[in-house]
PDB file of N, CA and C in Angstrom:
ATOM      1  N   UNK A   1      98.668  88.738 106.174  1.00  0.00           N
ATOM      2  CA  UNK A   1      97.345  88.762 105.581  1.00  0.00           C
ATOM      3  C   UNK A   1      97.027  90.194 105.170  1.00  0.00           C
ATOM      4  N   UNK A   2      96.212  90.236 104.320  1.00  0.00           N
ATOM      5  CA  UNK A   2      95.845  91.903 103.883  1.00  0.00           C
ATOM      6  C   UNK A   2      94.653  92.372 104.143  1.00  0.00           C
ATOM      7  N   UNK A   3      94.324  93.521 104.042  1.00  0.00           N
ATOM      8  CA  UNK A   3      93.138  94.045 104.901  1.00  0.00           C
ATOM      9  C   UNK A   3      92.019  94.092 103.784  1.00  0.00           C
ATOM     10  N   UNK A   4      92.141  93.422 102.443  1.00  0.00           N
ATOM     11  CA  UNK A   4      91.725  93.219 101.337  1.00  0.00           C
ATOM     12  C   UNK A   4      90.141  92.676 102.046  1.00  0.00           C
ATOM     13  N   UNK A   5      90.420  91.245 103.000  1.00  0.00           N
ATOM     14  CA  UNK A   5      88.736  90.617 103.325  1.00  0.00           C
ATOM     15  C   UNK A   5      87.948  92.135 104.857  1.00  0.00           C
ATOM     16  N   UNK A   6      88.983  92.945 104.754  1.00  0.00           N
ATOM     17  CA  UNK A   6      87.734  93.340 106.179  1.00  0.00           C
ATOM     18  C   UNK A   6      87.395  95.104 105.078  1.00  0.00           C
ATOM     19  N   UNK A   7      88.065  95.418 104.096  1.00  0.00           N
ATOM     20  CA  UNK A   7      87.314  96.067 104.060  1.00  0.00           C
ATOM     21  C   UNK A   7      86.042  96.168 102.933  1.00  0.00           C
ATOM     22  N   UNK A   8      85.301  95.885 102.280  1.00  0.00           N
ATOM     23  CA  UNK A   8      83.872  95.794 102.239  1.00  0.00           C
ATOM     24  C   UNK A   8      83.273  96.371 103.304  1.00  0.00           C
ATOM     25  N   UNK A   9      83.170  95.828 104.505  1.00  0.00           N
ATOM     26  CA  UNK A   9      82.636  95.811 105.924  1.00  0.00           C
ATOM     27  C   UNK A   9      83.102  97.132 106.024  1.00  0.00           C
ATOM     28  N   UNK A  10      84.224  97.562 106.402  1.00  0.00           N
ATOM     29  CA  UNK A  10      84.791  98.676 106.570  1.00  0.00           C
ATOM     30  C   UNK A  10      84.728  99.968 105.621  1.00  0.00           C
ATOM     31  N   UNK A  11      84.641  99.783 104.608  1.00  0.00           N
ATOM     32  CA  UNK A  11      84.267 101.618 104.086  1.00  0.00           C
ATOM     33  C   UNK A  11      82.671 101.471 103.849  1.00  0.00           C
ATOM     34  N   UNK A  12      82.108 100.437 103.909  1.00  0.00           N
ATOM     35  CA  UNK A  12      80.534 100.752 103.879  1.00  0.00           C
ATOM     36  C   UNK A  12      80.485 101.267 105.579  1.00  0.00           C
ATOM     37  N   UNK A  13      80.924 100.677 106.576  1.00  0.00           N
ATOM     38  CA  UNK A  13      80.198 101.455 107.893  1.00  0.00           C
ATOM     39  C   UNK A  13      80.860 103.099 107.720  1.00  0.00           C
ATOM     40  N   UNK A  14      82.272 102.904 107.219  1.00  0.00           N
ATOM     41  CA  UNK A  14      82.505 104.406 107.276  1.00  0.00           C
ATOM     42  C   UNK A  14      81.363 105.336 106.232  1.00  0.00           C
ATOM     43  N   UNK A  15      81.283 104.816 105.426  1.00  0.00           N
ATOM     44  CA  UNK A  15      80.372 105.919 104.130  1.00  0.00           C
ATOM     45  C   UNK A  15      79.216 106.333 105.458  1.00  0.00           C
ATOM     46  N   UNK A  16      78.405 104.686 106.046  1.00  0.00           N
ATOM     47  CA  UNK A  16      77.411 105.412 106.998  1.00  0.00           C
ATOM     48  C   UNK A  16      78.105 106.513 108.181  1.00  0.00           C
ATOM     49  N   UNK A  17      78.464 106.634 108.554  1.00  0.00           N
ATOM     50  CA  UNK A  17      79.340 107.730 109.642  1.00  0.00           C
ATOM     51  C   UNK A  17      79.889 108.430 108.989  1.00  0.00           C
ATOM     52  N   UNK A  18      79.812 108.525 107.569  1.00  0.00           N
ATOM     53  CA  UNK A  18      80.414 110.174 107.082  1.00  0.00           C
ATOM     54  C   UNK A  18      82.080 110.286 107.254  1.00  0.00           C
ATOM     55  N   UNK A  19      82.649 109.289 107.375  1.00  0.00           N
ATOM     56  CA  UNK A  19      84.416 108.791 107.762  1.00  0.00           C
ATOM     57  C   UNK A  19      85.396 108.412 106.398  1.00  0.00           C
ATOM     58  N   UNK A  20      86.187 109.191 106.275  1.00  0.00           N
ATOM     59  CA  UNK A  20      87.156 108.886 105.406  1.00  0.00           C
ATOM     60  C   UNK A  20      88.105 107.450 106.088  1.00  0.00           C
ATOM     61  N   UNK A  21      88.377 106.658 105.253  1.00  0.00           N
ATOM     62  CA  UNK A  21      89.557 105.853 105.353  1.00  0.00           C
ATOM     63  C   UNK A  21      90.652 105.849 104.873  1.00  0.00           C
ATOM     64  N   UNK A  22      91.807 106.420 105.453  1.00  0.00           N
ATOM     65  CA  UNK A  22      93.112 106.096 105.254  1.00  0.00           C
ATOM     66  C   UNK A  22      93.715 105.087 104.856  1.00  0.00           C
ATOM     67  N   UNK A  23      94.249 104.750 103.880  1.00  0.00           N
ATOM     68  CA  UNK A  23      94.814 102.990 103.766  1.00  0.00           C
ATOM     69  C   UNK A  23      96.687 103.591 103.407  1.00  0.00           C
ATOM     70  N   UNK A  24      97.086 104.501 103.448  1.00  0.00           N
ATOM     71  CA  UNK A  24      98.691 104.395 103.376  1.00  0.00           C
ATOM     72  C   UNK A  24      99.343 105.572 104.377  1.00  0.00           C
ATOM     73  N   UNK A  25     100.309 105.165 105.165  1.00  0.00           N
ATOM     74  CA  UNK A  25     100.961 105.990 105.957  1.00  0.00           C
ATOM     75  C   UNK A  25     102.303 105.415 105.814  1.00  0.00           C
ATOM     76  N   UNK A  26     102.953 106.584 105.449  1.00  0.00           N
ATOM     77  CA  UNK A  26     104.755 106.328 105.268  1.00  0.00           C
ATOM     78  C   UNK A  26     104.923 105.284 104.723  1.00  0.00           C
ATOM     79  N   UNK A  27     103.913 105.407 103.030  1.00  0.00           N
ATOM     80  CA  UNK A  27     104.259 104.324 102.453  1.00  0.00           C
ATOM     81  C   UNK A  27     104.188 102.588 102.695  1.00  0.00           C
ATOM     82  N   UNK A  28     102.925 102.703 104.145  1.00  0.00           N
ATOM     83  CA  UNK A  28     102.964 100.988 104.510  1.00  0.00           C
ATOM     84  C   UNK A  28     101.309 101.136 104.382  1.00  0.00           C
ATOM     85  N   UNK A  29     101.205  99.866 104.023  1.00  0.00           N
ATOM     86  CA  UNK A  29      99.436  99.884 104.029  1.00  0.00           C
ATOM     87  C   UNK A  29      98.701  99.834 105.688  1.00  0.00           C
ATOM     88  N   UNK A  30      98.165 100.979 105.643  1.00  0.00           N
ATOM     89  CA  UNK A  30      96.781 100.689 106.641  1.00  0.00           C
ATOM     90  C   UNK A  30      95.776 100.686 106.636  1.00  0.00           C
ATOM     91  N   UNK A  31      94.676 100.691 107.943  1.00  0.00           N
ATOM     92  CA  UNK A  31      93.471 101.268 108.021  1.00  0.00           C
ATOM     93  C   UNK A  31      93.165 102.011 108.737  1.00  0.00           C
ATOM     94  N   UNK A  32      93.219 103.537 108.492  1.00  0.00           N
ATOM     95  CA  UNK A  32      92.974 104.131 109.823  1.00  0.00           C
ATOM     96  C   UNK A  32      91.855 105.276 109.794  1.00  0.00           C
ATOM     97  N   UNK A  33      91.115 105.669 110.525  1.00  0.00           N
ATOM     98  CA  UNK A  33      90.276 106.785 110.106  1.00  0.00           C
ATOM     99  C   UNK A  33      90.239 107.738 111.305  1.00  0.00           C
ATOM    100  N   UNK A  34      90.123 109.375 111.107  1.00  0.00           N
ATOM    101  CA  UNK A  34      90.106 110.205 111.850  1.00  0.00           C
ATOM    102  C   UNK A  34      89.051 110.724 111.830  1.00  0.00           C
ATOM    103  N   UNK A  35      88.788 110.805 113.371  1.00  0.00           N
ATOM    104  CA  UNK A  35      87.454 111.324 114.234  1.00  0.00           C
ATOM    105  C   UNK A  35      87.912 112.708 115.116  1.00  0.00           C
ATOM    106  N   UNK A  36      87.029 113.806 114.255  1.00  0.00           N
ATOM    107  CA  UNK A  36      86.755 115.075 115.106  1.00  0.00           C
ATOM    108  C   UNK A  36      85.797 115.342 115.715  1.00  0.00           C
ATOM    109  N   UNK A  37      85.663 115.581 116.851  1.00  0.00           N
ATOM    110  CA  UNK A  37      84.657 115.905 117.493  1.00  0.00           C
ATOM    111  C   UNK A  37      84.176 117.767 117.106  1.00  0.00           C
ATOM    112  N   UNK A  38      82.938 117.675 117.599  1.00  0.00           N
ATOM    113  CA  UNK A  38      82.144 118.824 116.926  1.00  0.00           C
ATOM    114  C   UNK A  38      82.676 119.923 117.819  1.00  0.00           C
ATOM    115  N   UNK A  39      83.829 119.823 118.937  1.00  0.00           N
ATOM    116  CA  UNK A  39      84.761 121.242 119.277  1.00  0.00           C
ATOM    117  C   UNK A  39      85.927 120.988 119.131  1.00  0.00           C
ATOM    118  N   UNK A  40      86.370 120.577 117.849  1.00  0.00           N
ATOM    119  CA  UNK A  40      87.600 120.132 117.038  1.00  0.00           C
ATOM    120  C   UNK A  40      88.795 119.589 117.888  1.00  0.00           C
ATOM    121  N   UNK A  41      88.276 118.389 118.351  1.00  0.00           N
ATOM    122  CA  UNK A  41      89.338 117.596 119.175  1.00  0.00           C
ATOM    123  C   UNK A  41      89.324 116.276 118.077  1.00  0.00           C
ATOM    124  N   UNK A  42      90.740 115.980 118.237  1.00  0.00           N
ATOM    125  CA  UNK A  42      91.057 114.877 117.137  1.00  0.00           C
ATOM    126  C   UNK A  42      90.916 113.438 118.066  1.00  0.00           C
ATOM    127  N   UNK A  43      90.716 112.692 116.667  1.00  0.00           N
ATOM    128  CA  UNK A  43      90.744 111.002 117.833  1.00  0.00           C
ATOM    129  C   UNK A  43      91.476 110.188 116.899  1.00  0.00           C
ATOM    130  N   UNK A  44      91.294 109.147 117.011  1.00  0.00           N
ATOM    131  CA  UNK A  44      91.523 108.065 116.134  1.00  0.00           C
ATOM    132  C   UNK A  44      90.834 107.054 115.893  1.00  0.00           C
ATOM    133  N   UNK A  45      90.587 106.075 115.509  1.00  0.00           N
ATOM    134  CA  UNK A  45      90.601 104.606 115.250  1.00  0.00           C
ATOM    135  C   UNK A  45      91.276 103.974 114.052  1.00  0.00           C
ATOM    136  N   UNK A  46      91.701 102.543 114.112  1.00  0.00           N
ATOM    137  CA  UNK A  46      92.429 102.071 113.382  1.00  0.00           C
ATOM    138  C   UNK A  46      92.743 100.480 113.863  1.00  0.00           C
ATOM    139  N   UNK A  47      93.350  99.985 112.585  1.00  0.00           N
ATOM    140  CA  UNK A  47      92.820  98.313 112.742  1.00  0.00           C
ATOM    141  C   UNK A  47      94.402  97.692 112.626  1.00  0.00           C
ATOM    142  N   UNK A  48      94.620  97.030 113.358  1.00  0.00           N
ATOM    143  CA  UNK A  48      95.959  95.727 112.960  1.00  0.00           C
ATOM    144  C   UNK A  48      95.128  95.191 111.706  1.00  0.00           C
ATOM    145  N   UNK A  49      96.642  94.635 111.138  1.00  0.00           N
ATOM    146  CA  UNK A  49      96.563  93.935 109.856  1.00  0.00           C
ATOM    147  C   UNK A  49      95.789  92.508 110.028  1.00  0.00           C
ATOM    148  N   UNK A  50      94.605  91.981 109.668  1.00  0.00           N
ATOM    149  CA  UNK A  50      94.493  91.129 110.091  1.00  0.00           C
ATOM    150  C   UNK A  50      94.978  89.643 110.000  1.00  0.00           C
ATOM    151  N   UNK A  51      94.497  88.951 110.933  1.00  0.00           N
ATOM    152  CA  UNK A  51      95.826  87.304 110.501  1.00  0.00           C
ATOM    153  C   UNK A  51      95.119  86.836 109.682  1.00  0.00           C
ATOM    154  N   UNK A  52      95.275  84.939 109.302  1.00  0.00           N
ATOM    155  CA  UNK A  52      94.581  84.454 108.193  1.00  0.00           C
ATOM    156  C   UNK A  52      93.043  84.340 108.144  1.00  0.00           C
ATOM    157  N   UNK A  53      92.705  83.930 109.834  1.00  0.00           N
ATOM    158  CA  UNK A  53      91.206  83.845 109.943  1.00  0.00           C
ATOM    159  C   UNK A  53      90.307  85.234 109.568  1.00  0.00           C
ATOM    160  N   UNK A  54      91.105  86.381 109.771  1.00  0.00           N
ATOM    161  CA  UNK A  54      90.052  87.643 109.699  1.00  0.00           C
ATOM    162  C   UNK A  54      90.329  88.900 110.868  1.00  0.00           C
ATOM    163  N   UNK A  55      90.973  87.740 111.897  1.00  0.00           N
ATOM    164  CA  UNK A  55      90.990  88.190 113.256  1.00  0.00           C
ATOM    165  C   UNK A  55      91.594  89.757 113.117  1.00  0.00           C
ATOM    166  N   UNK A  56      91.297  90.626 113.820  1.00  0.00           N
ATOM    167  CA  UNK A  56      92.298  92.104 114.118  1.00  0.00           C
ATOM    168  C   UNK A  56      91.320  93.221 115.405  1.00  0.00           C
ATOM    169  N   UNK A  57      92.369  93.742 115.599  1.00  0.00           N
ATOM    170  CA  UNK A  57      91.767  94.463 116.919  1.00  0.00           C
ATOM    171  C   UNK A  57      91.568  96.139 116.295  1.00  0.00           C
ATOM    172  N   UNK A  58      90.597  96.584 116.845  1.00  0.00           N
ATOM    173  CA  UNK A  58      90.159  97.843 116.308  1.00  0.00           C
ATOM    174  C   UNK A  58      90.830  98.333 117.916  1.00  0.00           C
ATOM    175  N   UNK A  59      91.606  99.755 117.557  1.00  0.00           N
ATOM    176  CA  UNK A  59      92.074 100.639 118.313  1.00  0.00           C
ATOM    177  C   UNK A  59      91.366 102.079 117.947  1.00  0.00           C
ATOM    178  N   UNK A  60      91.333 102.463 119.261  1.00  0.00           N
ATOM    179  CA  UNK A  60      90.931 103.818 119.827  1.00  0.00           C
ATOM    180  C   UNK A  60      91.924 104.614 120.298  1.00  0.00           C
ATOM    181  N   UNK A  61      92.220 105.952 120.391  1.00  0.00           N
ATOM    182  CA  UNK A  61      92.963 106.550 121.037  1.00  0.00           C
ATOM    183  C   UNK A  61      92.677 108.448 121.016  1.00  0.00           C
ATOM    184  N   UNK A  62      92.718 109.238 121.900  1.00  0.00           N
ATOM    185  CA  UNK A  62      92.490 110.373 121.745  1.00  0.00           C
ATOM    186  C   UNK A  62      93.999 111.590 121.604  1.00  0.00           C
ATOM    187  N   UNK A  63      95.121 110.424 121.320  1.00  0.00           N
ATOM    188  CA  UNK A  63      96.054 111.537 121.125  1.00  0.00           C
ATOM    189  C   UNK A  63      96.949 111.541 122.409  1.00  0.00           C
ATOM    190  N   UNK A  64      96.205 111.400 123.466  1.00  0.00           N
ATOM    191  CA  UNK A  64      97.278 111.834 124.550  1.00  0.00           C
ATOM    192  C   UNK A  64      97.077 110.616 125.472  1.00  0.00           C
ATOM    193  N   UNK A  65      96.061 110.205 126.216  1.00  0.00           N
ATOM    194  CA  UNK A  65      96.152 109.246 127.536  1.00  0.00           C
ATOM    195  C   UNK A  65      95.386 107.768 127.452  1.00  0.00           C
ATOM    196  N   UNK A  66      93.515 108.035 126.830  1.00  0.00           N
ATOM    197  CA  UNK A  66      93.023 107.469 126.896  1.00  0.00           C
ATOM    198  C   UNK A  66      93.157 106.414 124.983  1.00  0.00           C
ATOM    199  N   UNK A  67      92.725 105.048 125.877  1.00  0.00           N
ATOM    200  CA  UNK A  67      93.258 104.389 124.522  1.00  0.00           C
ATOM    201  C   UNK A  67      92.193 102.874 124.809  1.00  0.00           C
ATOM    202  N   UNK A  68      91.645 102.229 123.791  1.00  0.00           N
ATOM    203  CA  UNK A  68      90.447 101.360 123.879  1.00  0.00           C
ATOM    204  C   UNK A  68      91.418 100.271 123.127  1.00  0.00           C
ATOM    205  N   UNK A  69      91.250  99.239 123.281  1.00  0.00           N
ATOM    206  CA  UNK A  69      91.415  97.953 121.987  1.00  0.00           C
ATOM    207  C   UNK A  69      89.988  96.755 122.087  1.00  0.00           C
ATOM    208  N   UNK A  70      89.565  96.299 120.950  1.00  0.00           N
ATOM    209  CA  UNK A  70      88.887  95.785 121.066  1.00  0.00           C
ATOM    210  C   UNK A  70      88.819  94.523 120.085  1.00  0.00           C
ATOM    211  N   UNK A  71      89.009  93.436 120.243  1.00  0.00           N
ATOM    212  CA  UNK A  71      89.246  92.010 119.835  1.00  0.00           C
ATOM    213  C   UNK A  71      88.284  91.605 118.603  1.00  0.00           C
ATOM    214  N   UNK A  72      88.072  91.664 116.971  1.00  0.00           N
ATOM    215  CA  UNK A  72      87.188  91.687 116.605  1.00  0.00           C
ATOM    216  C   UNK A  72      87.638  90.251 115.569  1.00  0.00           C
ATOM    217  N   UNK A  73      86.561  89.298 115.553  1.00  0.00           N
ATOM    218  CA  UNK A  73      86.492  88.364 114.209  1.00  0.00           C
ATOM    219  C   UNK A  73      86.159  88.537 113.119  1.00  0.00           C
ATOM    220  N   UNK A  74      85.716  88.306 112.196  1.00  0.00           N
ATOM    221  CA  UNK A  74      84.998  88.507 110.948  1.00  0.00           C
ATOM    222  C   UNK A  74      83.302  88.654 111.344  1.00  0.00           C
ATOM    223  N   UNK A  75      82.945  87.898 112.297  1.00  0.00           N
ATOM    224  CA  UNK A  75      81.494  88.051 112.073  1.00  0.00           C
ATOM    225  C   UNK A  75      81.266  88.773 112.994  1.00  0.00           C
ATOM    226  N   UNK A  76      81.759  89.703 113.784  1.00  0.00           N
ATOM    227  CA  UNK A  76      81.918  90.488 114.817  1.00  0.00           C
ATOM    228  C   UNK A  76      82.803  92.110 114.425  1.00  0.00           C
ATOM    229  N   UNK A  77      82.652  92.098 113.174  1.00  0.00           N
ATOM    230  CA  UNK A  77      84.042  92.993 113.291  1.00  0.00           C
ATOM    231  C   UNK A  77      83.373  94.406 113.231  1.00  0.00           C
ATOM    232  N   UNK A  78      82.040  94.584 112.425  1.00  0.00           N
ATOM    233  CA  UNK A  78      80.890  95.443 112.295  1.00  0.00           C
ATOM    234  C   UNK A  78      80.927  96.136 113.591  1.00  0.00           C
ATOM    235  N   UNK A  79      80.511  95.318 114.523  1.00  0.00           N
ATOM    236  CA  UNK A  79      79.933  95.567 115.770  1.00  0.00           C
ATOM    237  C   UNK A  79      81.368  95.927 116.706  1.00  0.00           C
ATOM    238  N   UNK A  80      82.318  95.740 116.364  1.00  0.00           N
ATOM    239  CA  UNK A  80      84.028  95.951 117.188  1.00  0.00           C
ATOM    240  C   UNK A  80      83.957  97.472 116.829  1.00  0.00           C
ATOM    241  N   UNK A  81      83.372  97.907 114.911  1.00  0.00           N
ATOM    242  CA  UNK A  81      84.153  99.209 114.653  1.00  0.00           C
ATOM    243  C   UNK A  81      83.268 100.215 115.283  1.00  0.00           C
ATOM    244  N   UNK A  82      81.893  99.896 115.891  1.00  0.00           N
ATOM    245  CA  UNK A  82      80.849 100.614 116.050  1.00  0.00           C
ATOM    246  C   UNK A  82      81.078 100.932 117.611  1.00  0.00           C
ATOM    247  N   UNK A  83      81.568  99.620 118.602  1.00  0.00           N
ATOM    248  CA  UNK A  83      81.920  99.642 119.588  1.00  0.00           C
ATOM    249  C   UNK A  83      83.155 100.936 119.747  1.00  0.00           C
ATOM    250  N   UNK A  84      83.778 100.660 119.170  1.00  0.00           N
ATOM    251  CA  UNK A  84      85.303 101.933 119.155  1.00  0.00           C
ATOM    252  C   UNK A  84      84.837 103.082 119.029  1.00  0.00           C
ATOM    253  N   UNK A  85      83.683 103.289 118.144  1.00  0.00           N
ATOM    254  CA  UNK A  85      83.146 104.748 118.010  1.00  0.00           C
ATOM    255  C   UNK A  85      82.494 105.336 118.494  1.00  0.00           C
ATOM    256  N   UNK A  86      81.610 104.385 119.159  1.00  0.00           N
ATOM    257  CA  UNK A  86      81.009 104.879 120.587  1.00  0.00           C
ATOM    258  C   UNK A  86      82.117 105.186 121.309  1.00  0.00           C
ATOM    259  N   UNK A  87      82.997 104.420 121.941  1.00  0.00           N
ATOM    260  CA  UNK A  87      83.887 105.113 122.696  1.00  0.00           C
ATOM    261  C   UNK A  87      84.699 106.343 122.487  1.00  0.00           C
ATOM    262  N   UNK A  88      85.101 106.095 121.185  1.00  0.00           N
ATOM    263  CA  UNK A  88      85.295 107.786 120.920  1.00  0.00           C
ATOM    264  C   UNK A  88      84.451 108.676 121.462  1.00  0.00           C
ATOM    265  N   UNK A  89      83.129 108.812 120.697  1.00  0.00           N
ATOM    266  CA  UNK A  89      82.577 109.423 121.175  1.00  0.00           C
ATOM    267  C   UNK A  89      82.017 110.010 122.590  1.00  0.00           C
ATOM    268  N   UNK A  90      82.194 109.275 123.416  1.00  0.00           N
ATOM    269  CA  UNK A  90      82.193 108.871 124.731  1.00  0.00           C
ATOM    270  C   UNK A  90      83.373 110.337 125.407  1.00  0.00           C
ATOM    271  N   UNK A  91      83.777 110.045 124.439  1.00  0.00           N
ATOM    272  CA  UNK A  91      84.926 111.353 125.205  1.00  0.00           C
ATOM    273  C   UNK A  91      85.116 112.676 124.679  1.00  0.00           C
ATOM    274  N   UNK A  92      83.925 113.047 123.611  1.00  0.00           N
ATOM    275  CA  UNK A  92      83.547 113.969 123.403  1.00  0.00           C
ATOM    276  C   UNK A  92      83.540 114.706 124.622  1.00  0.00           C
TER     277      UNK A  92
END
């Protein structure tokens, strides 16, 4: 499936959070966006491809230990990417 139905949803919450989206790494399609914190520590988030229903899990990670996944549907998926970014943030 392609990430064609989640993003709408997805670069409008990024435009609100001021977040670039990544969609190609080594030439394979993704979604991924990078989070700096305001004493320049890097993070992540980023999405599995989703299946036919919509379904995909938004991932968190700070690079080294700590790492979030979070189970998101289509009518939930808003609230999955907002969830992840709080947690990022969280470890500011």
């Amino acid at each position: 499936m392609s990430y064609e139905m989640l993003d709408p949803i997805l670069e409008r919450w990024a435009r609100e959070h001021n977040l670039h989206v990544s969609t190609i790494y080594k030439d394979e399609e993704v979604r991924s966006i990078g989070v700096v914190s305001p004493h320049g520590k890097s993070f992540q988030l980023w999405l599995d491809e989703p299946e036919g229903n919509g379904r995909t899990v938004v991932h968190v990670w700070d690079y080294r230990k700590r790492r979030c996944d979070f189970a998101a549907g289509m009518s939930d998926f808003e609230s999955q990417l907002e969830r992840g970014y709080s947690e990022i943030k969280s470890w500011f």
